[in-house]
Protein backbone atom coordinates (compact mmCIF):
# COMPACT_ATOMS: atom_id res chain seq x y z
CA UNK A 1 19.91 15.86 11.76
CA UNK A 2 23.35 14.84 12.72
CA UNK A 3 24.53 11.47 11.60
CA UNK A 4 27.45 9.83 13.24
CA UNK A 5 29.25 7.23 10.10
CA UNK A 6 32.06 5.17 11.50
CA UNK A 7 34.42 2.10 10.18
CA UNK A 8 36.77 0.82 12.43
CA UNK A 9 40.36 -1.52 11.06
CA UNK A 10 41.49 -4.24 13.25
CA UNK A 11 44.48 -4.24 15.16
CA UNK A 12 47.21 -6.18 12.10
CA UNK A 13 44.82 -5.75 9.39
CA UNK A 14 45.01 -4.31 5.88
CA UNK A 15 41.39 -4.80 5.41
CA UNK A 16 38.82 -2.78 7.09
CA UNK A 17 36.02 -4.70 8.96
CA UNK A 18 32.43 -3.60 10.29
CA UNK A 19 32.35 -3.59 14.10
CA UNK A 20 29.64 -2.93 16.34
CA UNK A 21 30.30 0.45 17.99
CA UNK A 22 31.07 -0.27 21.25
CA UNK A 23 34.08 -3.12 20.05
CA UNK A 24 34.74 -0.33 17.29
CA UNK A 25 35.24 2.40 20.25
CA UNK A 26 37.22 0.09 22.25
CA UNK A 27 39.46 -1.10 19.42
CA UNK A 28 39.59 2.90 18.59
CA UNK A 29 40.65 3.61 22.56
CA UNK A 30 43.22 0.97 23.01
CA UNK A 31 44.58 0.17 20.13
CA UNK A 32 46.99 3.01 20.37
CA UNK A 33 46.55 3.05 16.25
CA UNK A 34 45.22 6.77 15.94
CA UNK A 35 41.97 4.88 14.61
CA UNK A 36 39.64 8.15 13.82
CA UNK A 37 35.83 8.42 13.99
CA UNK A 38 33.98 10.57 12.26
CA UNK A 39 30.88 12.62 12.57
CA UNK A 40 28.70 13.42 9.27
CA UNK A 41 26.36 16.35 9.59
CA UNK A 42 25.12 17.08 6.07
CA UNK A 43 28.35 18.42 3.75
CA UNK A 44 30.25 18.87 7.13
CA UNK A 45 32.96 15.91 8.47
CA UNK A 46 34.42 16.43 11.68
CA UNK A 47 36.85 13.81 13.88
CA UNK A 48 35.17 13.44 17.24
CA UNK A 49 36.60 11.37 20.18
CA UNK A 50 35.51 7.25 20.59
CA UNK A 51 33.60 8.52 24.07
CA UNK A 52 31.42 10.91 21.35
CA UNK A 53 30.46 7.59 19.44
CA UNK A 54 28.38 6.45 21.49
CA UNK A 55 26.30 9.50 22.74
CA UNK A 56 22.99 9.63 20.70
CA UNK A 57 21.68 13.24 22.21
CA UNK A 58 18.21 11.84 22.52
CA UNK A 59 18.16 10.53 19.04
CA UNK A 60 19.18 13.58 17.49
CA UNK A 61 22.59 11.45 15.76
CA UNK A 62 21.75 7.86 13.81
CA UNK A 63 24.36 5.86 14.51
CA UNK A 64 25.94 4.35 10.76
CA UNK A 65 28.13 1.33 10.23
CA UNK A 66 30.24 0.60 6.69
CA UNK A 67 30.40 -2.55 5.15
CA UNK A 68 33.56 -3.59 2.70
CA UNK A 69 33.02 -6.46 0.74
CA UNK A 70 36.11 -7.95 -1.93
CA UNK A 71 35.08 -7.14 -5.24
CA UNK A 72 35.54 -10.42 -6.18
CA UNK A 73 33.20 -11.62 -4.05
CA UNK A 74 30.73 -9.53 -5.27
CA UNK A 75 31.45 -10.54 -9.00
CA UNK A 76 31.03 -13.73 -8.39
CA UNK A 77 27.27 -13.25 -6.46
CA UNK A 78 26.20 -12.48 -9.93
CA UNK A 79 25.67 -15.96 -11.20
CA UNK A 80 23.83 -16.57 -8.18
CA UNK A 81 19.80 -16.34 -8.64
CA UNK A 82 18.45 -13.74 -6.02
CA UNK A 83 16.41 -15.18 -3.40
CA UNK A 84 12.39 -14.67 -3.15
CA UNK A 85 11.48 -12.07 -0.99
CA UNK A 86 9.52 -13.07 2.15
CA UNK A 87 6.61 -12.09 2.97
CA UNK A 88 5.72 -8.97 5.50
CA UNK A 89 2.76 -10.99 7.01
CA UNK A 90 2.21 -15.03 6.77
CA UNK A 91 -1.12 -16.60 6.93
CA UNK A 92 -1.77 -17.12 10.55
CA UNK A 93 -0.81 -12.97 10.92
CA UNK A 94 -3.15 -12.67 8.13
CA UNK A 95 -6.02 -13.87 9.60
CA UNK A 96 -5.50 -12.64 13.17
CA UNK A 97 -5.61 -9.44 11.46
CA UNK A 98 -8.47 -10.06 9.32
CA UNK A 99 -10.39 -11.28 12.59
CA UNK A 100 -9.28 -8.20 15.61
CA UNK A 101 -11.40 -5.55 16.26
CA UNK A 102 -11.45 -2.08 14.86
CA UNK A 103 -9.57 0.58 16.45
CA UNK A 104 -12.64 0.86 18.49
CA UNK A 105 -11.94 -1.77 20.61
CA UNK A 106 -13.42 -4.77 21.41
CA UNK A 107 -16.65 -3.25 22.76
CA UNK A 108 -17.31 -1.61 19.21
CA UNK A 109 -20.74 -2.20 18.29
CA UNK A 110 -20.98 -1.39 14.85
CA UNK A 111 -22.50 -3.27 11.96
CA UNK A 112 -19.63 -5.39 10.18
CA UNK A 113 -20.35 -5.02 6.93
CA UNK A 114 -18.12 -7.99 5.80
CA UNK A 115 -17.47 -11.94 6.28
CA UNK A 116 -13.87 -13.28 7.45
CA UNK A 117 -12.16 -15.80 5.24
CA UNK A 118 -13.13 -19.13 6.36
CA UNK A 119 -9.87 -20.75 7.50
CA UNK A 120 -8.32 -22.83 5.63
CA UNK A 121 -11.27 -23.66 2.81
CA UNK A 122 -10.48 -20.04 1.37
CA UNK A 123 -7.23 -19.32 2.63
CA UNK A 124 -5.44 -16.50 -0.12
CA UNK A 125 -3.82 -19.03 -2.69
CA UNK A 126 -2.43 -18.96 -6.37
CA UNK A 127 -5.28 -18.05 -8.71
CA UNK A 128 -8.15 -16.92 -6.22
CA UNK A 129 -9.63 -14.59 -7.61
CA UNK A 130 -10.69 -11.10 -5.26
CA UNK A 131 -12.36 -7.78 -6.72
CA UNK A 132 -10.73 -5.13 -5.00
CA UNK A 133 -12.11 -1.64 -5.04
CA UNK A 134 -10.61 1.84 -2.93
CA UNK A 135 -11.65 5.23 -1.94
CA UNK A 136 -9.27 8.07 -1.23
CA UNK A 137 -9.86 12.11 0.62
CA UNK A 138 -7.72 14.87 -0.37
CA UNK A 139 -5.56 15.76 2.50
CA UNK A 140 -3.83 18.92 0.46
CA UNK A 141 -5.72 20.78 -2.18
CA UNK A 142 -4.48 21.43 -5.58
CA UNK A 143 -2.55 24.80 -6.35
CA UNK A 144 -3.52 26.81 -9.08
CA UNK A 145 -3.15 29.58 -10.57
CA UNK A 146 -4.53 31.86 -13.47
CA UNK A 147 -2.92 32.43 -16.60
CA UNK A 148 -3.98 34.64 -19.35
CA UNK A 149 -7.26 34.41 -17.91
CA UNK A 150 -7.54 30.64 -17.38
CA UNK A 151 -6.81 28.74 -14.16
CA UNK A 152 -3.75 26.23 -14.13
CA UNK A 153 -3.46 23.38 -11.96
CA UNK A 154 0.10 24.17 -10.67
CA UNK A 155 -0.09 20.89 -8.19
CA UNK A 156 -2.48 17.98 -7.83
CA UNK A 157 -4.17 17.80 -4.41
CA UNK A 158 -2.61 14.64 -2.25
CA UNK A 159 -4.66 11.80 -1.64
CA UNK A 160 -4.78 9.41 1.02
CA UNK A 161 -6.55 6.03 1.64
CA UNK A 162 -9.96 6.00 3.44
CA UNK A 163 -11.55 2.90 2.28
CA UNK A 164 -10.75 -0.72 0.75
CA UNK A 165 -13.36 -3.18 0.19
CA UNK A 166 -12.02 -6.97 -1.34
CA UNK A 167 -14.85 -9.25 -2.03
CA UNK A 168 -14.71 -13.07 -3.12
CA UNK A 169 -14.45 -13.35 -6.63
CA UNK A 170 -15.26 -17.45 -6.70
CA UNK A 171 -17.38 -19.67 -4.54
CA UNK A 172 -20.08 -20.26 -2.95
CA UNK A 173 -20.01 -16.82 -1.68
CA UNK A 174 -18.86 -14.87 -4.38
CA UNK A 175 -19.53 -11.38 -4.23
CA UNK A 176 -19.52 -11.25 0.18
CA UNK A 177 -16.47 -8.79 0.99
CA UNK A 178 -14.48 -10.36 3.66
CA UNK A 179 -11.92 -7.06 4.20
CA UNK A 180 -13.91 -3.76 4.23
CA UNK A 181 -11.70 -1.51 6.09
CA UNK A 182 -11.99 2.53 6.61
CA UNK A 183 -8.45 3.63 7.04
CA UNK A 184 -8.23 6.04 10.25
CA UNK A 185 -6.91 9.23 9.08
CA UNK A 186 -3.65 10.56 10.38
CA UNK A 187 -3.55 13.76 8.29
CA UNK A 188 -6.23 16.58 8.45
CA UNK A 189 -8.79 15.97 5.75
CA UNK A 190 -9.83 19.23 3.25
CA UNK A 191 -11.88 17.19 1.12
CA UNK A 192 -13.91 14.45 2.11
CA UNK A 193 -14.91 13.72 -1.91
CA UNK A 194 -18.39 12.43 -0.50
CA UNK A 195 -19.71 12.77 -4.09
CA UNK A 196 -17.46 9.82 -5.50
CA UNK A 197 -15.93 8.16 -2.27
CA UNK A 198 -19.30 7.82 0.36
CA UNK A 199 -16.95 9.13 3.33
CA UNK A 200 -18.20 11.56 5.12
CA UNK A 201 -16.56 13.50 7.83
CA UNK A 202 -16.64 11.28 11.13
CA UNK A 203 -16.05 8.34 9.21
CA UNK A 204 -12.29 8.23 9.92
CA UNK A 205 -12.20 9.35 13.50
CA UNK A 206 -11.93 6.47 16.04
CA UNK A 207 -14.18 8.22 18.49
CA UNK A 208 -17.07 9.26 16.41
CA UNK A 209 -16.98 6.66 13.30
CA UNK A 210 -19.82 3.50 13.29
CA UNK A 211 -17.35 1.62 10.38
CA UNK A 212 -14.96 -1.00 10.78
CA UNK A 213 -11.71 1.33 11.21
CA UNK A 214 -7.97 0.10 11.00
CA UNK A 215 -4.55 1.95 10.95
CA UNK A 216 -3.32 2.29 7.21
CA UNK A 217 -0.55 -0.35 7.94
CA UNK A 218 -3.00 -2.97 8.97
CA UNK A 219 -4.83 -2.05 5.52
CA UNK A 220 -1.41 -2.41 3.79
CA UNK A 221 -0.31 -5.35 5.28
CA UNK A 222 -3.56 -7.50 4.46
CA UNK A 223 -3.44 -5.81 0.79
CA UNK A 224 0.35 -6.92 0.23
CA UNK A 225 -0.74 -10.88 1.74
CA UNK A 226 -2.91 -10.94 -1.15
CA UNK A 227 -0.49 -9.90 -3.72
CA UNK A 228 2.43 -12.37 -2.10
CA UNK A 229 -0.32 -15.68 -2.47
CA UNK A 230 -0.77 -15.15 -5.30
CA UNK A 231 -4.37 -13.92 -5.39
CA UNK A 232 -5.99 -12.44 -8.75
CA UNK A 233 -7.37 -8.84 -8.47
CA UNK A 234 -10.34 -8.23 -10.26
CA UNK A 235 -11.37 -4.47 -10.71
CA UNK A 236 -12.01 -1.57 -12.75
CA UNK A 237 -9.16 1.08 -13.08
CA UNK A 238 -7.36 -0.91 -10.88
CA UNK A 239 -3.88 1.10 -12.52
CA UNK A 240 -4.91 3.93 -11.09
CA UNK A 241 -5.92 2.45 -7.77
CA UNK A 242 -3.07 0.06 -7.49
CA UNK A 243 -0.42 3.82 -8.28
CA UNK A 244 -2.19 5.53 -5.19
CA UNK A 245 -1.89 2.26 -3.04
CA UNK A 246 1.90 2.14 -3.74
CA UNK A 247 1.80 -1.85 -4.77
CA UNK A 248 3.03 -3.49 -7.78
CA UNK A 249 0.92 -6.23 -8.95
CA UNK A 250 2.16 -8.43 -11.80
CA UNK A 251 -0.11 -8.38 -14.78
CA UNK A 252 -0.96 -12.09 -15.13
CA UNK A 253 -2.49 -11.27 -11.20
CA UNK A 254 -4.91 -8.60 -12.90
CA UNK A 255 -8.44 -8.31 -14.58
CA UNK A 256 -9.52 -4.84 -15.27
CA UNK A 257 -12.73 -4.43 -16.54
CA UNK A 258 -11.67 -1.48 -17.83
CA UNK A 259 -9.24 -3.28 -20.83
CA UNK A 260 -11.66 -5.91 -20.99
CA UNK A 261 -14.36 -3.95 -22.63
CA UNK A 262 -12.24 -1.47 -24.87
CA UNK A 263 -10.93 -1.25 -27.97
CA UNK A 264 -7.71 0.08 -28.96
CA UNK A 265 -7.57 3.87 -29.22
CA UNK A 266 -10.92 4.41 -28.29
CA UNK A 267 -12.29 5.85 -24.92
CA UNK A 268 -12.47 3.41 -21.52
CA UNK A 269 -16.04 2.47 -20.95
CA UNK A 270 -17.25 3.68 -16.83
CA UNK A 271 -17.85 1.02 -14.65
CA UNK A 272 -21.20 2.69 -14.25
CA UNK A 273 -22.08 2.24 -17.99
CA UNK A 274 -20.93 -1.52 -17.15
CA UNK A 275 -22.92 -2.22 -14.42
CA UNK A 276 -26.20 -0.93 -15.78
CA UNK A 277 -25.77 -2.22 -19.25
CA UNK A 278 -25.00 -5.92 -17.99
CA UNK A 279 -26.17 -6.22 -14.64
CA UNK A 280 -28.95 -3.57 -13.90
CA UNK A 281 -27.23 -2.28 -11.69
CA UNK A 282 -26.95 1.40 -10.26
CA UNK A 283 -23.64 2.66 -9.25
CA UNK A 284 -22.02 5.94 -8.39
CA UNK A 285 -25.45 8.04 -8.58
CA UNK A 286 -24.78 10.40 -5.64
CA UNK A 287 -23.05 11.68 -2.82
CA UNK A 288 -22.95 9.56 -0.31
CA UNK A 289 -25.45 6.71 -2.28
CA UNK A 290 -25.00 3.42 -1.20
CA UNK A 291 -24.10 2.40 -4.98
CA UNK A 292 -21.30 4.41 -4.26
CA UNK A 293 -19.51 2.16 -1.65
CA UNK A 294 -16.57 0.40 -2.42
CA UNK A 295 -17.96 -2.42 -1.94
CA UNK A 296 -20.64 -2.04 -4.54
CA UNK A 297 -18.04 -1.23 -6.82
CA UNK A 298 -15.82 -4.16 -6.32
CA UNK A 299 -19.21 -6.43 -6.80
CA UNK A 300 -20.25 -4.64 -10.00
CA UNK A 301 -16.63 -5.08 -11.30
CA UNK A 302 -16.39 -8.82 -10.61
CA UNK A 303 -20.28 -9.36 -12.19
CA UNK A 304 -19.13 -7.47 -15.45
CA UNK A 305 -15.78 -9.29 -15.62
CA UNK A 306 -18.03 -12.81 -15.77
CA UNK A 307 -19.87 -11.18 -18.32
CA UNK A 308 -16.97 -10.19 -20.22
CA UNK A 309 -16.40 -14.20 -21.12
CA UNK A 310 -19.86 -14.93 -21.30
CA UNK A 311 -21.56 -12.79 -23.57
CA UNK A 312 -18.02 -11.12 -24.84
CA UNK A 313 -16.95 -7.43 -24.52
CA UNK A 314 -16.98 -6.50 -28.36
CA UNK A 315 -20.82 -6.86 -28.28
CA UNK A 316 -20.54 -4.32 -24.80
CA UNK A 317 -18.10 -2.00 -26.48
CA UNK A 318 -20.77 -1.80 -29.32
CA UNK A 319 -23.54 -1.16 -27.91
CA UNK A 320 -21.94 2.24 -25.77
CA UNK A 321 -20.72 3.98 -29.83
């Protein structure tokens, strides 16, 4: 792609300021100063004429501007504490989203399998705590190849998101997901990974799937409002989940079954083990099982994080050795 990069100086200036480019092309055509634009394709820099500035070709050139700031300005910025990040989405966007209809459309009749917030009473806030649980399909398979006789992953297969569940963690209906979105697939699925994930082919396809499907920013954009009110996550593995969802959630916002019932140095204890040691519960017991829903997951994981403080994990950790 060809990239046109361009600084302009003012007419009587020593100091070189950023100009829009059609002032900058101007300034460059009557100025009579032999101001020069530039064109940046790759490692090649050619002068073009002010009349080339402007012509994008369709796209095909991104137009660049260059920005000179005094140094000593920028010293002295350092004393200055950096300003909080906003937020991508605010509550009100929040819960429009969190309320629309699937990619479907409005005349979707499928069964929603989850409860909307109840605005404001459990608006996302500081402390509210949300199990959060996600399933992923391979959309490249892993390269191998065989070494003295043994096979050698060369490359991982790529994942992508197909499903996020978030339940209530506290309240009066703790446990009820109120987001339980299937991510519409924009890549060609090779591996549906029905035996952990409960997606099946169809599930991701707008015109044949009976879930609640969204785009994968609408999915992002919900997850990230969580993170920015504050909300506590509440899962199991939730490193792993939280690597392949591309967020970074500080730890005081986490509670991982997984390091709650572990010792140091000693194997992680399945969620599956969890569930059926404190709740009774059956998880994960085959392809496409119910148990194995996100959703079911999330649930187990917030049950066996209660448990963790009432009847203490050392006693769990035992009883699995």
């Amino acid at each position: 792609d060809t990239t046109a990069a361009a600084a302009a100086q003012l007419p009587g200036s020593s100091t070189q300021q950023p100009l829009v480019p059609a002032a900058a092309a101007a300034a460059a055509a009557h100025d009579g100063s032999g101001q020069q634009w530039v064109v940046i394709n790759d490692f090649s820099i050619s002068s073009i004429p002010p009349s080339e500035v402007l012509n994008w070709y369709n796209g095909q050139k991104l137009p660049c501007l260059l920005f000179y700031t005094q140094v000593s300005e920028v010293e002295s910025s350092y004393s200055l504490s950096p300003p909080e990040p906003s937020s991508p989405v605010d509550a009100a966007t929040f819960q429009t989203l969190c309320s629309a209809p699937p990619l479907q459309g409005a005349s979707w009749r499928g069964r929603r399998s989850f409860i909307p917030l109840d605005f404001p009473r459990e608006a996302p806030r500081p402390g509210f705590m949300v199990a959060i649980d996600a399933e992923f399909v391979a959309v490249t398979r892993a390269e191998t190849s065989f070494e003295g006789g043994v096979e050698v992953q060369l490359k991982p297969s790529r994942l992508a998101l197909a499903r996020v569940s978030v339940l209530r963690g506290q309240g009066p209906l703790a446990g009820t997901a109120f987001i339980d979105d299937y991510v519409m697939s924009v890549e060609p699925v090779v591996d549906y990974l029905t035996r952990w994930s409960g997606i099946k082919p169809g599930d991701l396809d707008p015109s044949t799937s009976q879930h609640y499907l969204v785009s994968l920013k609408t999915a992002y954009l919900k997850l990230h409002h969580l993170l920015d009110a504050g909300c506590v996550f509440i899962g199991h593995g939730l490193k792993q989940d939280f690597r392949m969802l591309n967020i970074n959630v500080p730890p005081e916002q986490v509670r991982d079954t997984v390091e709650l019932f572990s010792f140091r140095r000693q194997r992680k204890l399945s969620l599956r083990f969890l569930a059926s040691y404190l709740l009774g519960l059956s998880i994960q017991t085959g392809a496409g099982a119910a148990g194995a829903a996100a959703a079911a997951a999330a649930a187990a994981a917030t049950s066996t994080s209660r448990s963790a403080l009432d009847s203490g994990a050392a006693a769990v950790v035992a009883a699995a050795t």
